[in-house]
Protein backbone atom coordinates (compact mmCIF):
# COMPACT_ATOMS: atom_id res chain seq x y z
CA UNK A 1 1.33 17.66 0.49
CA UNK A 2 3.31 16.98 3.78
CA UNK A 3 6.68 17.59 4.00
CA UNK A 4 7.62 13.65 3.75
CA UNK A 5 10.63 15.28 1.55
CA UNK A 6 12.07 17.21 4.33
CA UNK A 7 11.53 14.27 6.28
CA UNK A 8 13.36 11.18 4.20
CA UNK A 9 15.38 13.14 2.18
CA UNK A 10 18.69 13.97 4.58
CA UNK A 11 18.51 10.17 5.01
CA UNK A 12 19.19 9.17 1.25
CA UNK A 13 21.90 11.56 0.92
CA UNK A 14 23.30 12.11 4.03
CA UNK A 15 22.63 8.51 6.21
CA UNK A 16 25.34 8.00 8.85
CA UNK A 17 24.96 4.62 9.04
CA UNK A 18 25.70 2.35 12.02
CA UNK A 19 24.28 5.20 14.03
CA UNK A 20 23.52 4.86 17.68
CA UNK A 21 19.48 4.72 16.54
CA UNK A 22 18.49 0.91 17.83
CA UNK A 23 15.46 0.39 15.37
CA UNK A 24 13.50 -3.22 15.82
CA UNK A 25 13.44 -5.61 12.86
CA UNK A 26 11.71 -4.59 10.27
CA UNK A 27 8.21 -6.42 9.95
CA UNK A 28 7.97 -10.08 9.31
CA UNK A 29 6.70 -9.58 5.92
CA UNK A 30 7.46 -9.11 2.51
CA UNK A 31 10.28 -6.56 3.05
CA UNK A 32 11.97 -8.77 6.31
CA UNK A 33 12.25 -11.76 3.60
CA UNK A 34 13.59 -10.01 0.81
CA UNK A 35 16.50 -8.71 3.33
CA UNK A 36 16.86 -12.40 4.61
CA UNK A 37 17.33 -13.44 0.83
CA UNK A 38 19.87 -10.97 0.26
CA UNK A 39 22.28 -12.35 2.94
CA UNK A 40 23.04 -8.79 4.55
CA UNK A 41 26.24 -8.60 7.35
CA UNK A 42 25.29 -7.43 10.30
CA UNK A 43 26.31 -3.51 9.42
CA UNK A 44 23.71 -3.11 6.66
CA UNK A 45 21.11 -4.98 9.08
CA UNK A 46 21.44 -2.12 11.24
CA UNK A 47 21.48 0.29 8.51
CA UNK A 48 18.44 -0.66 7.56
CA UNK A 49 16.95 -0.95 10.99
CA UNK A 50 17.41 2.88 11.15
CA UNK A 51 15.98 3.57 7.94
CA UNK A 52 13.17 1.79 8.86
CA UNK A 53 12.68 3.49 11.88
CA UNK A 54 13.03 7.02 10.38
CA UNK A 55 10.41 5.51 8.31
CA UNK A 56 7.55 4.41 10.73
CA UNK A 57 7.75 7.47 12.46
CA UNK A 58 8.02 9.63 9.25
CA UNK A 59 5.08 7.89 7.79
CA UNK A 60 3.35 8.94 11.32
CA UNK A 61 2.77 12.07 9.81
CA UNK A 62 -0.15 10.33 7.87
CA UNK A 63 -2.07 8.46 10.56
CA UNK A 64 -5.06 10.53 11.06
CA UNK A 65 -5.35 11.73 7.68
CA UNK A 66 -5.64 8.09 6.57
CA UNK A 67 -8.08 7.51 9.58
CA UNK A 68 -10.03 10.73 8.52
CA UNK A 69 -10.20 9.30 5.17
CA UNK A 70 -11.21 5.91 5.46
CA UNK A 71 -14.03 7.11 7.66
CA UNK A 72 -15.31 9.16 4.66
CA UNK A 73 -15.06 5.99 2.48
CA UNK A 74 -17.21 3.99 4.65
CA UNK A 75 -19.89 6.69 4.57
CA UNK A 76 -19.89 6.48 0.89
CA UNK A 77 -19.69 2.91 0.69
CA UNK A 78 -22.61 2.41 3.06
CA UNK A 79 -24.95 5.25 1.13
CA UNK A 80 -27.64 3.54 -0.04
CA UNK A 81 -26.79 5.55 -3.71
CA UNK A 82 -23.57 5.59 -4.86
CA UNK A 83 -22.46 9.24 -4.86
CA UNK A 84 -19.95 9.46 -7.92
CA UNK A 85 -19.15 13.20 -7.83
CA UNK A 86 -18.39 12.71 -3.99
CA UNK A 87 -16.30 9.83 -4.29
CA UNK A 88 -14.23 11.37 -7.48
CA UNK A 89 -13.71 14.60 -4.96
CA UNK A 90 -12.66 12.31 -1.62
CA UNK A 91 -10.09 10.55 -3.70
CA UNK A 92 -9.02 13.64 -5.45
CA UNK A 93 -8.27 15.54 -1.87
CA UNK A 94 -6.68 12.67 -0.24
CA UNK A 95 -4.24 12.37 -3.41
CA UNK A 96 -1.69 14.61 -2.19
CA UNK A 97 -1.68 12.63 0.65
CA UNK A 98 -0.92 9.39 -1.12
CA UNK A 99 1.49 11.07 -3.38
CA UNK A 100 3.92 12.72 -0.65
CA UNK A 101 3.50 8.87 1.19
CA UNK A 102 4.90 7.01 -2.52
CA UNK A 103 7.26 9.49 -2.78
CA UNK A 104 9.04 8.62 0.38
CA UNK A 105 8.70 5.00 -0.10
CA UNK A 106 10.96 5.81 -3.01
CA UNK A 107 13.46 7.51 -1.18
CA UNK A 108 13.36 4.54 1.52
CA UNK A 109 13.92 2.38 -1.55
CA UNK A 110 16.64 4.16 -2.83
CA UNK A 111 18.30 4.71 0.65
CA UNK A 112 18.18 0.70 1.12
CA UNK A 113 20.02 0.79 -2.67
CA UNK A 114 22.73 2.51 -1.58
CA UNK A 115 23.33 0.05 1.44
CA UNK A 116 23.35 -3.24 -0.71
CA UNK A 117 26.18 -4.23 -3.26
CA UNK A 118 26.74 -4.67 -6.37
CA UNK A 119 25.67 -8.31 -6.49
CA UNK A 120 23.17 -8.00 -3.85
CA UNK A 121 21.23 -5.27 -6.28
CA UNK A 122 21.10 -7.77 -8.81
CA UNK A 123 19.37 -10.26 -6.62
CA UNK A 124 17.32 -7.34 -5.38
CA UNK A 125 15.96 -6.29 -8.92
CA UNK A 126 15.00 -10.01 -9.21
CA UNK A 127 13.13 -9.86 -5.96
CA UNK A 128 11.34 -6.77 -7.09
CA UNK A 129 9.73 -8.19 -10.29
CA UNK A 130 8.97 -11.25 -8.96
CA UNK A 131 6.89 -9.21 -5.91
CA UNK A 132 3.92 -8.69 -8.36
CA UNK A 133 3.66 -12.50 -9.10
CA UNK A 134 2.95 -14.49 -6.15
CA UNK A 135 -0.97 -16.02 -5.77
CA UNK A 136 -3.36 -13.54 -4.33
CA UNK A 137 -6.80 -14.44 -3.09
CA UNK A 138 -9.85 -13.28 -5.17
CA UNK A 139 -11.63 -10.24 -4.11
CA UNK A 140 -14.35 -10.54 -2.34
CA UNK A 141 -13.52 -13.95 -0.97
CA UNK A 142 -12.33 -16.29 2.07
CA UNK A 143 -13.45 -17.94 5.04
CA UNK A 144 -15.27 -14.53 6.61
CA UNK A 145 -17.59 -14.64 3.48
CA UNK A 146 -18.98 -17.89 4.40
CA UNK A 147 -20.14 -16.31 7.98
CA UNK A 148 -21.99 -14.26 6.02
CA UNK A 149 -24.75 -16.99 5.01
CA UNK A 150 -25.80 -15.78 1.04
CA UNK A 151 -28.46 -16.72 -0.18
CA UNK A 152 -28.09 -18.24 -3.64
CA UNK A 153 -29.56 -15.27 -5.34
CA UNK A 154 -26.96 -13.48 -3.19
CA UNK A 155 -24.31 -15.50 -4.16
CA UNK A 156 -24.90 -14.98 -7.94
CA UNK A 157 -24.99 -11.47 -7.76
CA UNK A 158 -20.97 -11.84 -6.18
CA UNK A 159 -20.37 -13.80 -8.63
CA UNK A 160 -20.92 -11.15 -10.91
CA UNK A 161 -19.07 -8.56 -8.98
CA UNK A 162 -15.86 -11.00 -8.10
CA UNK A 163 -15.35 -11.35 -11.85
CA UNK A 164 -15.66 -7.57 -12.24
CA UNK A 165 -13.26 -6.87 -9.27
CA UNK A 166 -10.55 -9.70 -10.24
CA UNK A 167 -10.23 -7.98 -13.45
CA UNK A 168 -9.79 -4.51 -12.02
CA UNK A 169 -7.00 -5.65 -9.42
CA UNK A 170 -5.27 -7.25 -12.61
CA UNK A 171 -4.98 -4.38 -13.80
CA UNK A 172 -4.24 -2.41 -10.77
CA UNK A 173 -1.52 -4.93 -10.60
CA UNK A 174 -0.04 -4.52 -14.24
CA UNK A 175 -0.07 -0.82 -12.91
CA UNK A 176 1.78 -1.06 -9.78
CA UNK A 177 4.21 -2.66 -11.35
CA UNK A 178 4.73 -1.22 -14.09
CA UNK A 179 5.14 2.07 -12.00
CA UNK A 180 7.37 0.55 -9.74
CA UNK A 181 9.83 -1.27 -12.20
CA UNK A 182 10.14 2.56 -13.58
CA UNK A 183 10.71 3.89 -10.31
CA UNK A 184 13.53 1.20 -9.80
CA UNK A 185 15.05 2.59 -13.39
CA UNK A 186 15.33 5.87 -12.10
CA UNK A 187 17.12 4.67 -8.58
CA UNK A 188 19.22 2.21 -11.03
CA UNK A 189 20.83 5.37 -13.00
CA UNK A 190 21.46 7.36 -10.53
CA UNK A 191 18.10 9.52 -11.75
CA UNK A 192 15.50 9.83 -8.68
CA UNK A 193 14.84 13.08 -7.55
CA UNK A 194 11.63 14.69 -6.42
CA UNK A 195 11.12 16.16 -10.25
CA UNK A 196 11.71 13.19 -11.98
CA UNK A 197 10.21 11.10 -9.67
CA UNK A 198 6.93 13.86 -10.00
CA UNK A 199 6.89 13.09 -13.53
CA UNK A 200 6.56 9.80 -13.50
CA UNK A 201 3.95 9.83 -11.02
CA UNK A 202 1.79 12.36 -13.13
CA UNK A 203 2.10 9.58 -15.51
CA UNK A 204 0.03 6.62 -13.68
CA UNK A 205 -2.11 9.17 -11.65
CA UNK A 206 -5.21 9.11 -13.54
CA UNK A 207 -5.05 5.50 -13.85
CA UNK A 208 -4.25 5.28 -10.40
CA UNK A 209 -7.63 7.63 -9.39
CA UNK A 210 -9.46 5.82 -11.42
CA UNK A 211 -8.95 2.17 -10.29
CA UNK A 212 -9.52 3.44 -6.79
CA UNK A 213 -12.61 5.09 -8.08
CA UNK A 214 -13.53 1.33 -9.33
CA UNK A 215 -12.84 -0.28 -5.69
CA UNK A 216 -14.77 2.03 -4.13
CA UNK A 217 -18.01 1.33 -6.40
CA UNK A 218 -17.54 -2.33 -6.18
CA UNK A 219 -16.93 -2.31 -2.35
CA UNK A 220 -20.22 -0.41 -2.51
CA UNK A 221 -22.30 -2.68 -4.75
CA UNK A 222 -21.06 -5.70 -2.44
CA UNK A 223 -22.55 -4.00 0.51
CA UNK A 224 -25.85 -3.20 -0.81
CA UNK A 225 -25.69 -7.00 -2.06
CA UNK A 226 -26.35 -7.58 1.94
CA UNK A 227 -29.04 -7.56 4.35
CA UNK A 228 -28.89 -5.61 7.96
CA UNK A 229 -27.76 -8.85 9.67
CA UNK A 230 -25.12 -9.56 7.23
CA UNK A 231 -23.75 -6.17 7.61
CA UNK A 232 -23.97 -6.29 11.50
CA UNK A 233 -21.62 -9.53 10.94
CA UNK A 234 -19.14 -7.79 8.18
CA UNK A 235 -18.56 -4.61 10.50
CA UNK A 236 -17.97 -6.85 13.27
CA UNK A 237 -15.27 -8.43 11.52
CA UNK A 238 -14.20 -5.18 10.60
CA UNK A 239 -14.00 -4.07 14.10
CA UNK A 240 -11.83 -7.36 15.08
CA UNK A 241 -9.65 -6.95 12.42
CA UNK A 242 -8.89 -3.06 12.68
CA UNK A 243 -8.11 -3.78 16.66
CA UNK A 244 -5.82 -7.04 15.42
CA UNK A 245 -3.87 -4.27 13.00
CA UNK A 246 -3.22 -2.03 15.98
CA UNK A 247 -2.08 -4.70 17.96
CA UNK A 248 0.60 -5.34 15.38
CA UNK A 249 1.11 -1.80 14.56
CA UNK A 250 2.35 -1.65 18.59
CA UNK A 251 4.01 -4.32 18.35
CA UNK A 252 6.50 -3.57 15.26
């Protein structure tokens, strides 16, 4: 595993804040919203800001791992068989990886606990269970799909596999959150630390592995589900929408 620990840790226990560190806003996503809701004065804003900063670049650390690893993922989707025992080992090396990133997304959440008060945690708890609620779009599903051009026997073989795929991210869902509202416990009493927090996470990880062992399968059976045009067309889109997520990256 990294040393993400090294990294985050001084800032949970030891954050100066209202440093001279001029961090940018944090993205205007989930996380910018949930600080807008909570009303913060201008000092925790730029607490935050630097704990968001510390966190970008911390979380740098992970960048061509990630890359290395999605790579690896695409060659396994794209097989024409589905290579189990390779998949099971992929996801089982880039675990640590995954582990040392959740880990400091705890400490970020528990550094951004410490900023807020007593009433703004309540409203913040709120805002964390609710996060796991809102509408999400089907797998396998949108306006790209239609550029596609199934045929109906195509189309009924999705079918199929978006039924399969809903009910895995349901329960990758349940999961998640699950994981998280324990994770919140443990910042609520005063409790997370690297072993605790360890425990908990040996606790989800096999489920965790295993849904991701599920994605990857179904990812793969939708590919094969296509001809070569229709995959000339998907990594197209691919391509557009990986330089689009750079673009932002550079931009946040």
């Amino acid at each position: 595993m990294k040393p993400l620990t090294k990294l985050l840790l001084p800032l949970v226990v030891g954050l100066t804040f209202g440093a001279a560190v001029q961090a940018k806003e944090p993205p205007r996503g989930h996380l910018f919203k949930m600080f807008e809701a909570l009303q913060l004065s201008e000092q925790q804003r730029q607490d935050i800001r630097t704990l968001f900063k510390q966190g970008r670049e911390d979380m740098g650390v992970f960048r061509e791992d990630r890359r290395a690893t999605y790579e690896q993922m695409q060659a396994l989707i794209k097989a024409d068989n589905w290579d189990a025992q390779a998949a099971q080992t992929l996801l089982e090396q880039s675990s640590a990886d995954r582990q040392a990133a959740m880990w400091g997304k705890a400490q970020m959440r528990q550094a951004v606990w410490q900023v807020l008060t007593s009433d703004q945690r309540e409203q913040w708890q709120d805002i964390q269970e609710q996060r796991f609620d809102g509408p999400r779009g089907e797998p396998f599903s949108g306006r790209w799909l239609k550029k596609l051009e199934l045929t109906d026997e195509q189309q009924q073989a999705l079918e199929t596999l978006q039924v399969a795929a809903s009910a895995a991210r349901q329960q990758s869902q349940t999961l998640r959150q699950g994981f998280a509202d324990a994770e919140l416990d443990l910042i609520e009493q005063g409790k997370l630390n690297e072993q605790n927090w360890q425990a908990l996470y040996n606790q989800y990880q096999p489920q965790f592995l295993n849904l991701e062992l599920q994605k990857l399968v179904q990812r793969h059976d939708f590919y094969q589900l296509l001809s070569e045009d229709q995959r000339s067309a998907l990594q197209q889109r691919m391509e557009k929408r990986q330089k689009r997520q750079k673009h932002q990256h550079r931009q946040s």
